[in-house]
Protein backbone atom coordinates (compact mmCIF):
# COMPACT_ATOMS: atom_id res chain seq x y z
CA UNK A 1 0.00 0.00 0.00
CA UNK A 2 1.31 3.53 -1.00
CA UNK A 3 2.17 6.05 1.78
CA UNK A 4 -0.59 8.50 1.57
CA UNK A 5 1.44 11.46 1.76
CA UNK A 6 3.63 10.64 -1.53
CA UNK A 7 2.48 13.56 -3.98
CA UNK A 8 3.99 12.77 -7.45
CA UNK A 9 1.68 13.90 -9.90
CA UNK A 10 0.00 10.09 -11.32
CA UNK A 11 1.48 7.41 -9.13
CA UNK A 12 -2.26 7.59 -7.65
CA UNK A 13 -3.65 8.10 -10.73
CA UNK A 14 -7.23 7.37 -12.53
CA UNK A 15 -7.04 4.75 -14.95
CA UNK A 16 -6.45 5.77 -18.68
CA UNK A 17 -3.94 8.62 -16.70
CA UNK A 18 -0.76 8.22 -18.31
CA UNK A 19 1.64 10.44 -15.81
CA UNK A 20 4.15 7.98 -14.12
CA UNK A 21 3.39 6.08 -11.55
CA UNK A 22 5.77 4.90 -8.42
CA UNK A 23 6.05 1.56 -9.94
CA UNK A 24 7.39 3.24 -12.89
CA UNK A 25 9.89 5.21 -11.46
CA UNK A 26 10.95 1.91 -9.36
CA UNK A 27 10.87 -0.50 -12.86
CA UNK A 28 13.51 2.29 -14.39
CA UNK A 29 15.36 2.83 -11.28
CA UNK A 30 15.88 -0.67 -10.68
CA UNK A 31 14.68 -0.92 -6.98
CA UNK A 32 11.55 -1.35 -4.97
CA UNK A 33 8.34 1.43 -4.93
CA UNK A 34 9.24 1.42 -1.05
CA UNK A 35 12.85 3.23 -2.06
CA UNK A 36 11.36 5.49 -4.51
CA UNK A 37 8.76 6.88 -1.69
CA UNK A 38 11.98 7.07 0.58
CA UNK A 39 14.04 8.90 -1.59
CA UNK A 40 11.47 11.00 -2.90
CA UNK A 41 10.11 12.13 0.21
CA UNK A 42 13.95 12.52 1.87
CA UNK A 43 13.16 9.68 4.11
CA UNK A 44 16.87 8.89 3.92
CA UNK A 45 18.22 5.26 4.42
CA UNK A 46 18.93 5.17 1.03
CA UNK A 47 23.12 5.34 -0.68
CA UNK A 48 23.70 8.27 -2.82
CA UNK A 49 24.32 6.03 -5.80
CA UNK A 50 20.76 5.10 -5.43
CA UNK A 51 19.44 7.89 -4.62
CA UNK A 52 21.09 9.43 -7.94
CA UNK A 53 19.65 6.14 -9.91
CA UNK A 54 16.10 7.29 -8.83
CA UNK A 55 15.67 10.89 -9.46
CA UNK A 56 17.21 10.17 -12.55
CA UNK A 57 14.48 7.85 -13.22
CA UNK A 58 11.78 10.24 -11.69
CA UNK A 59 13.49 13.25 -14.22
CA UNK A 60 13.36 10.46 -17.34
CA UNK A 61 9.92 9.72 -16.81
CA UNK A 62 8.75 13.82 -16.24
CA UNK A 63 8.69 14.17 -12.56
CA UNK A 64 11.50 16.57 -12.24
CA UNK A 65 9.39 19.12 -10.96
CA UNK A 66 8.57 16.36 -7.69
CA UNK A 67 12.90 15.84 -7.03
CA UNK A 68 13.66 17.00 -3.37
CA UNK A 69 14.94 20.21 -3.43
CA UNK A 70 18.91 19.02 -2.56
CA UNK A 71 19.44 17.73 -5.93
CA UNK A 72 21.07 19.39 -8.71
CA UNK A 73 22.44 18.12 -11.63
CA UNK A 74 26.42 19.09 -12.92
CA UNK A 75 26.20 22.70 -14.09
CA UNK A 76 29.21 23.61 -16.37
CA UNK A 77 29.59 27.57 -16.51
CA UNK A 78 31.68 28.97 -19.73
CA UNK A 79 33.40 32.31 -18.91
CA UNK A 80 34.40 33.55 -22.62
CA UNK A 81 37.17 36.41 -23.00
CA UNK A 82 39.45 37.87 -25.75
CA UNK A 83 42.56 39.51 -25.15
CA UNK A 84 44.21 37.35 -22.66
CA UNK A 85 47.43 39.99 -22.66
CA UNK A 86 45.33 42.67 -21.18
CA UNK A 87 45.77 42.98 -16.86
CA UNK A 88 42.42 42.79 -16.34
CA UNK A 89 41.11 39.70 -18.22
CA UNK A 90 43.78 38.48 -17.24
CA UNK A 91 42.73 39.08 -13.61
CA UNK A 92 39.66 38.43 -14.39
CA UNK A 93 40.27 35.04 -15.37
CA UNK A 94 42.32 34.23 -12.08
CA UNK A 95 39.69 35.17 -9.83
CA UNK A 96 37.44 32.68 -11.72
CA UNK A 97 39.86 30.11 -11.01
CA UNK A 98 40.40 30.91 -7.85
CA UNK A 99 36.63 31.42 -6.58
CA UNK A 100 35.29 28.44 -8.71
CA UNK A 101 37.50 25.75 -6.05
CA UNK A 102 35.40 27.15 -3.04
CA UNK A 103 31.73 26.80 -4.71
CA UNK A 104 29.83 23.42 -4.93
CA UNK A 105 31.55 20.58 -6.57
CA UNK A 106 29.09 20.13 -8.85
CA UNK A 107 29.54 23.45 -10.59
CA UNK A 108 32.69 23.56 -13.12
CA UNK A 109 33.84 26.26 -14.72
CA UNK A 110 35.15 26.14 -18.46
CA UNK A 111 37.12 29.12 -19.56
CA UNK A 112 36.94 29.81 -23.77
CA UNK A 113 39.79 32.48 -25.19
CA UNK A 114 39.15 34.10 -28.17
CA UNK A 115 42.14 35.23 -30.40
CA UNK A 116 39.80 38.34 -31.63
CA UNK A 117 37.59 40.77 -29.66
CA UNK A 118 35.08 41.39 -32.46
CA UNK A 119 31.75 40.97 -31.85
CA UNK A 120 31.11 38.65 -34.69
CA UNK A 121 33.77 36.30 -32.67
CA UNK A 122 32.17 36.63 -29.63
CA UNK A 123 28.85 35.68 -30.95
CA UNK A 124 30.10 32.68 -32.60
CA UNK A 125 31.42 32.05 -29.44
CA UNK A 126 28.33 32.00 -27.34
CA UNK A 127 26.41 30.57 -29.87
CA UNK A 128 28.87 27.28 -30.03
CA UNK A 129 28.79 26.95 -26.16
CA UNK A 130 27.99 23.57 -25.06
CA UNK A 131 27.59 24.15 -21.16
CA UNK A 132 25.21 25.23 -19.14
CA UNK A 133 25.70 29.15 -18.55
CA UNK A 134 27.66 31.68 -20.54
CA UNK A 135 29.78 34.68 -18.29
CA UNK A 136 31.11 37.05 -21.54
CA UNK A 137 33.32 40.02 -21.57
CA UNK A 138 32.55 42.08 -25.51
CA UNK A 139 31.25 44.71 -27.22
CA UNK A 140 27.02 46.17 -26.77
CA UNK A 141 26.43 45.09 -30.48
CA UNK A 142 23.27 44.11 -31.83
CA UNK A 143 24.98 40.92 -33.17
CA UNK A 144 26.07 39.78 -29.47
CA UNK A 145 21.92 39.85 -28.54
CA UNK A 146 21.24 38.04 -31.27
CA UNK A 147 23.67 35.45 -30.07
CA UNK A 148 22.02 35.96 -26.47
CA UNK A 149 18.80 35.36 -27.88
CA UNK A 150 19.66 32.10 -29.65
CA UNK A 151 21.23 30.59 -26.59
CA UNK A 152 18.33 32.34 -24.61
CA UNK A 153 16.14 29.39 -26.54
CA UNK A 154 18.53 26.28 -25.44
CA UNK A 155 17.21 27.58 -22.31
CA UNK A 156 21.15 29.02 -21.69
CA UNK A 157 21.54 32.44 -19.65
CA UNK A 158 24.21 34.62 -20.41
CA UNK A 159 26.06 37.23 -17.53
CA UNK A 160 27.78 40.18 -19.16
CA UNK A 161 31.06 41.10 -17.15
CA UNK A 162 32.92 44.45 -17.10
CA UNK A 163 31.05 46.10 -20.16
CA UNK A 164 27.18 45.80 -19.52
CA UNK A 165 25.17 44.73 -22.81
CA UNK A 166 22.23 46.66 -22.22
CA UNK A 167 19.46 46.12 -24.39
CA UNK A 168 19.98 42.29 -24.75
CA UNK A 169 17.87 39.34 -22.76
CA UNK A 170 20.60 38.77 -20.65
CA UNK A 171 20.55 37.44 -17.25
CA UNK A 172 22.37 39.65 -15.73
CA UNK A 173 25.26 42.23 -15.33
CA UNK A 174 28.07 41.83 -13.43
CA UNK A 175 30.37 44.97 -12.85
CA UNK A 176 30.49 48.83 -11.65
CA UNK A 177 28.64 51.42 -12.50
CA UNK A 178 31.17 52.96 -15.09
CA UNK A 179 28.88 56.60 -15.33
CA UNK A 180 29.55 56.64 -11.49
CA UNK A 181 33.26 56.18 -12.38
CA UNK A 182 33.17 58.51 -15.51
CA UNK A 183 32.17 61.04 -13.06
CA UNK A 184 34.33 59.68 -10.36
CA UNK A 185 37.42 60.84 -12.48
CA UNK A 186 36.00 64.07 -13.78
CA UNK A 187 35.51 65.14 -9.98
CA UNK A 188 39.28 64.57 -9.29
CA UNK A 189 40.42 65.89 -12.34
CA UNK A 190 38.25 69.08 -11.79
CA UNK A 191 40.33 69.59 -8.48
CA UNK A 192 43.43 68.92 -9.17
CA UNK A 193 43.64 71.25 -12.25
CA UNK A 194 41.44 74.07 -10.83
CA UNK A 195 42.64 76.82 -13.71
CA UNK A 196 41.12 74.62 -16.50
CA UNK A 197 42.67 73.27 -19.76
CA UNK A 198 42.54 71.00 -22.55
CA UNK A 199 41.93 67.69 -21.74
CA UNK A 200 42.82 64.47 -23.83
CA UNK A 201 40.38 60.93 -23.25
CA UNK A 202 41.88 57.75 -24.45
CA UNK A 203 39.79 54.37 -25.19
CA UNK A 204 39.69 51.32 -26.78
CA UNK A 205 36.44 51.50 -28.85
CA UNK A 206 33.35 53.06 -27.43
CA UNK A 207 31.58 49.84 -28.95
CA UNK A 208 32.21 48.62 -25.39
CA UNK A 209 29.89 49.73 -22.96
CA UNK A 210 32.24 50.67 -20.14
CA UNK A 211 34.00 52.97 -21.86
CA UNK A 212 31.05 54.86 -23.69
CA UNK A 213 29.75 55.50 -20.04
CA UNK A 214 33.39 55.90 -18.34
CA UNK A 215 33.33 59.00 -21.17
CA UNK A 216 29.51 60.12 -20.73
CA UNK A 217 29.94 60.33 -16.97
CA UNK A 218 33.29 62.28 -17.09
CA UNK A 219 31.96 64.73 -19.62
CA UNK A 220 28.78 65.19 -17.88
CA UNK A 221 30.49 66.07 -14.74
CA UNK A 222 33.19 68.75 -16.56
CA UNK A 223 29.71 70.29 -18.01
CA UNK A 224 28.39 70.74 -14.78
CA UNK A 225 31.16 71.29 -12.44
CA UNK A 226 34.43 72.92 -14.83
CA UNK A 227 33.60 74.53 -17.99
CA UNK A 228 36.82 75.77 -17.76
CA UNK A 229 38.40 72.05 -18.72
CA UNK A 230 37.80 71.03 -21.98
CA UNK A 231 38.00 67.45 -23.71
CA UNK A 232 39.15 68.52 -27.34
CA UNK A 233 39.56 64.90 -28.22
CA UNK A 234 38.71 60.93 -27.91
CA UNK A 235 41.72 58.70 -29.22
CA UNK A 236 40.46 55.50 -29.55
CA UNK A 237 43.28 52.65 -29.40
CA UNK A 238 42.08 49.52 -28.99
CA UNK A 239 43.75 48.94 -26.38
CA UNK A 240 47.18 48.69 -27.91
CA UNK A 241 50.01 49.73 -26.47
CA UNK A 242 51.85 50.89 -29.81
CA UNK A 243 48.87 52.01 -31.46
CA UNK A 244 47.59 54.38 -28.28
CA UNK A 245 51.29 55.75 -28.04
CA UNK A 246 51.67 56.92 -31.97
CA UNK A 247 48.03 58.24 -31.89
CA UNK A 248 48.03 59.92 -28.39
CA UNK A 249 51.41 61.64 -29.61
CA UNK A 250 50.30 62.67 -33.03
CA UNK A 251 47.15 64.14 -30.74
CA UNK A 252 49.66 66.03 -28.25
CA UNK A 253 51.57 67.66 -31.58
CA UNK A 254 48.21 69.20 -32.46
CA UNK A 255 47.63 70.11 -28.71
CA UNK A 256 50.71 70.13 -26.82
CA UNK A 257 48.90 72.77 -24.19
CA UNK A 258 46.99 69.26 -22.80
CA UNK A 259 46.87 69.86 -19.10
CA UNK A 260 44.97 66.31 -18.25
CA UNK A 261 44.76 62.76 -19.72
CA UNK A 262 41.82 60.55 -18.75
CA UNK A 263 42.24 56.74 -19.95
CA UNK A 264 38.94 54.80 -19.49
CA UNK A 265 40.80 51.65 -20.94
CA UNK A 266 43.76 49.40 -20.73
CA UNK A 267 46.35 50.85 -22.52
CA UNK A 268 48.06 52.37 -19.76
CA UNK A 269 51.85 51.90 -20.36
CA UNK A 270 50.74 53.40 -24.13
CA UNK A 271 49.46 56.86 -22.38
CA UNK A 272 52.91 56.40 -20.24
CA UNK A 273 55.19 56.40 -23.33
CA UNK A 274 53.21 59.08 -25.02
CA UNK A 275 53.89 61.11 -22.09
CA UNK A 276 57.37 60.77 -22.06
CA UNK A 277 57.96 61.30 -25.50
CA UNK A 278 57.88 64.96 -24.20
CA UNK A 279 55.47 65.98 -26.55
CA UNK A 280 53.55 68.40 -24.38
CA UNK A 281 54.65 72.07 -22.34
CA UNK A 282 55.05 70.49 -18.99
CA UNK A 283 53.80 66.94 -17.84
CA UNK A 284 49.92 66.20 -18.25
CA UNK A 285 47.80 64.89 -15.01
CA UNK A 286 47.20 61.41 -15.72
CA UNK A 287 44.00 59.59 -14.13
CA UNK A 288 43.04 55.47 -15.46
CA UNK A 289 41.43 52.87 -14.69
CA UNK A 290 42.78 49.38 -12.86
CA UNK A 291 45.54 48.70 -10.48
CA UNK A 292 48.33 46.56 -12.23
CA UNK A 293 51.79 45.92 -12.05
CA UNK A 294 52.03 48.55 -14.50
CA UNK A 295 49.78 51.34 -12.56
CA UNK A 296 51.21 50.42 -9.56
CA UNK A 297 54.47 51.43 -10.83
CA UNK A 298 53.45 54.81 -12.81
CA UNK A 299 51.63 55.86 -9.40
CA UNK A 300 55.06 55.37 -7.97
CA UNK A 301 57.26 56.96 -10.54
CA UNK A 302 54.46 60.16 -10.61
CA UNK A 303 53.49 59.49 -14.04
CA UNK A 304 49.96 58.43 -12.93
CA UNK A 305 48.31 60.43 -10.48
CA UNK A 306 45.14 58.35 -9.43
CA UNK A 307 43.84 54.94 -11.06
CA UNK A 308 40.09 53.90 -10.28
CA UNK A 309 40.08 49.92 -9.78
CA UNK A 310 36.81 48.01 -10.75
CA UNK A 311 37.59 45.13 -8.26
CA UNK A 312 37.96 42.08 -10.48
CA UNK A 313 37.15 39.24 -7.36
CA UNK A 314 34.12 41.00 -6.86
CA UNK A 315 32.62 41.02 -10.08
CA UNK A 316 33.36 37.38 -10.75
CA UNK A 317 31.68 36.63 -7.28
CA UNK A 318 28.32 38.45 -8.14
CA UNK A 319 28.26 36.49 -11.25
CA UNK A 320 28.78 33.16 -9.42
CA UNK A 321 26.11 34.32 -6.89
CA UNK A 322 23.98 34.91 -9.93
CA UNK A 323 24.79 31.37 -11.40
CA UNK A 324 24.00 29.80 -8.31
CA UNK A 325 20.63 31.18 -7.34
CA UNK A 326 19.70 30.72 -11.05
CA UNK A 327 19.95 27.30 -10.89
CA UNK A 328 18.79 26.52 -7.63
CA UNK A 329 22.44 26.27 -5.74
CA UNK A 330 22.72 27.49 -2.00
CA UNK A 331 25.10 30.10 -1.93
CA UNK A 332 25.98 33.78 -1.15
CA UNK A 333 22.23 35.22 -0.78
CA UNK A 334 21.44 37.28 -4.51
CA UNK A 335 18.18 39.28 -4.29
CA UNK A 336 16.09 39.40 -7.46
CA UNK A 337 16.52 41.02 -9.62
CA UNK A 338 19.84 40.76 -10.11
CA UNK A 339 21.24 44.11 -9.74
CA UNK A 340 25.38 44.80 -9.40
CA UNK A 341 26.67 46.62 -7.10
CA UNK A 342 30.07 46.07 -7.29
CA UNK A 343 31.81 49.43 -5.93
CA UNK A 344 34.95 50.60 -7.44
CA UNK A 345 37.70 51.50 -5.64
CA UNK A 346 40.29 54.50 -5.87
CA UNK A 347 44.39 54.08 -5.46
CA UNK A 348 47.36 56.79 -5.66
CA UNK A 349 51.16 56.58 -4.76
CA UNK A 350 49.42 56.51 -1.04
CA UNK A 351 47.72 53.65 -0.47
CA UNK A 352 49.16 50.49 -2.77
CA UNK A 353 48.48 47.63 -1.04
CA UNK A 354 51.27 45.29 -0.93
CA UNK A 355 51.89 42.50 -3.38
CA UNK A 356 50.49 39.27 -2.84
């Protein structure tokens, strides 16, 4: 006689119901109707191999919406980046490593290196993915949400990281708010050149979201707050060292009054050789973005005067937290919806912290 508090949708069923029954789940499973209703309904007194053999059975046969709540199948997470020479994907990708040996076993992650950043590769990317999740570092192009959307059907969720593609049906967004940072920059820069200037922005392509609002928030907050500083041009380098020098010095000939360079992307030691090309009238004020090896060094040489960090760790741990609530993991608690909050934080020659 069946337990009258088993609840599995048919087991009980009319006849002429076709929903499985117990017996069903027990004929697959290879065991008696007694260990289904134990396993089932948690009972326990049951190995995990068997345990695994019947919800397996009960998921075969449709009753995955009946498994107990404390099992979960093997969720493989794909973290795709380009550009595995720049600092921060490169940090980036560490942190993954590093975070995804303290979450559940049953979670692996699967990192995927592009050789280009365009966004037609990283669609092609996301699109060939044959795990379970997708974490993706590119460009806000309408190409990439197509991708999102096709993946979106294989019932696969995407996280953007770093540069939010807003607009697209992804899960989430995992990073800072880079308007906050934008203006972040143009608030220091405002007050430590209080007579006003020409000012020179360097990026990699505002295709990526980040920098497009790094640029909108530090403009917006000139406008507002010194009229007398003026951006009189956007060199975009794409990132390149050698390509971000030559056009950043070819930009200072034109302009060699520039009294403050703001870098909203990675090309750091480029802005560094510009500058000492000695180009300009007297030495620029230099603000970036991300503490390197390479910052850390131009903070300590004076080249850079302040460099706004987007915490790397943190980002990749909001978009684990995401994972993991999303597919039913106990974890860090995530309220819905997601919303990032990851805060950035500011360095100069002051307060390096020391190498690990």
């Amino acid at each position: 006689m069946l337990p009258c508090n088993v609840s599995l949708g048919g087991e009980m069923a009319k006849k002429g119901d076709s929903r499985p029954r117990l017996q069903d789940v027990a004929r697959s499973a290879g065991v008696g109707t007694a260990t289904v209703d134990r396993v089932l309904n948690e009972r326990g007194n049951v190995s995990e191999d068997v345990r695994r053999k019947v919800i397996d059975a009960a998921r075969a046969l449709g009753l995955r919406r009946q498994l107990p709540p404390s099992y979960k199948p093997l969720i493989r997470l794909n973290l795709i980046l380009a550009r595995p020479d720049l600092p921060l994907l490169a940090r980036i990708a560490l942190e993954f490593r590093n975070l995804a040996k303290t979450i559940d076993r049953r979670i692996s992650l699967h990192i995927t290196t592009l050789p280009h950043e365009t966004p037609e590769s990283l669609a092609a990317a996301i699109r060939a993915t044959d795990c379970d999740a997708v974490i993706a570092y590119g460009q806000n192009y309408s190409v990439i949400h197509d991708a999102i959307d096709d993946v979106g059907k294989r019932n696969i969720p995407v996280i953007s990281i770093i540069s939010d593609l807003s607009g697209s049906k992804q899960l989430a967004y995992a990073g800072t708010n880079h308007h906050t940072a934008g203006r972040t920059a143009g608030y220091f820069v405002s007050r430590m050149v209080p007579l006003g200037g020409p000012v020179m922005v360097l990026c990699s392509h505002l295709g990526f979201q980040s920098h497009a609002d790094r640029i909108a928030g530090f403009k917006e907050y000139l406008t507002e707050h010194a009229p007398k500083l003026t951006i009189v041009g956007v060199v975009e380098g794409l990132d390149e060292r050698d390509r971000s020098r030559e056009k950043l010095i070819a930009a200072f000939r034109e302009r060699p009054d520039i009294a403050a360079i703001y870098n909203v992307g990675g090309a750091n030691l480029g802005v560094r050789a510009a500058i000492e090309a000695d180009v300009l009238h007297k030495r620029p004020l230099f603000v970036g973005h991300e503490l390197t090896q390479y910052t850390t060094q131009m903070l300590r040489d004076g080249i850079m005067t302040l460099t706004l960090d987007q915490n790397p760790r943190l980002q990749a741990q909001f978009s684990l937290d995401v994972l993991m609530d999303h597919f039913g993991y106990e974890g860090r608690p995530v309220a819905r919806p997601y919303v990032s909050n990851v805060p950035i934080v500011l360095y100069g020659p002051e307060n390096i912290p020391p190498a690990p």
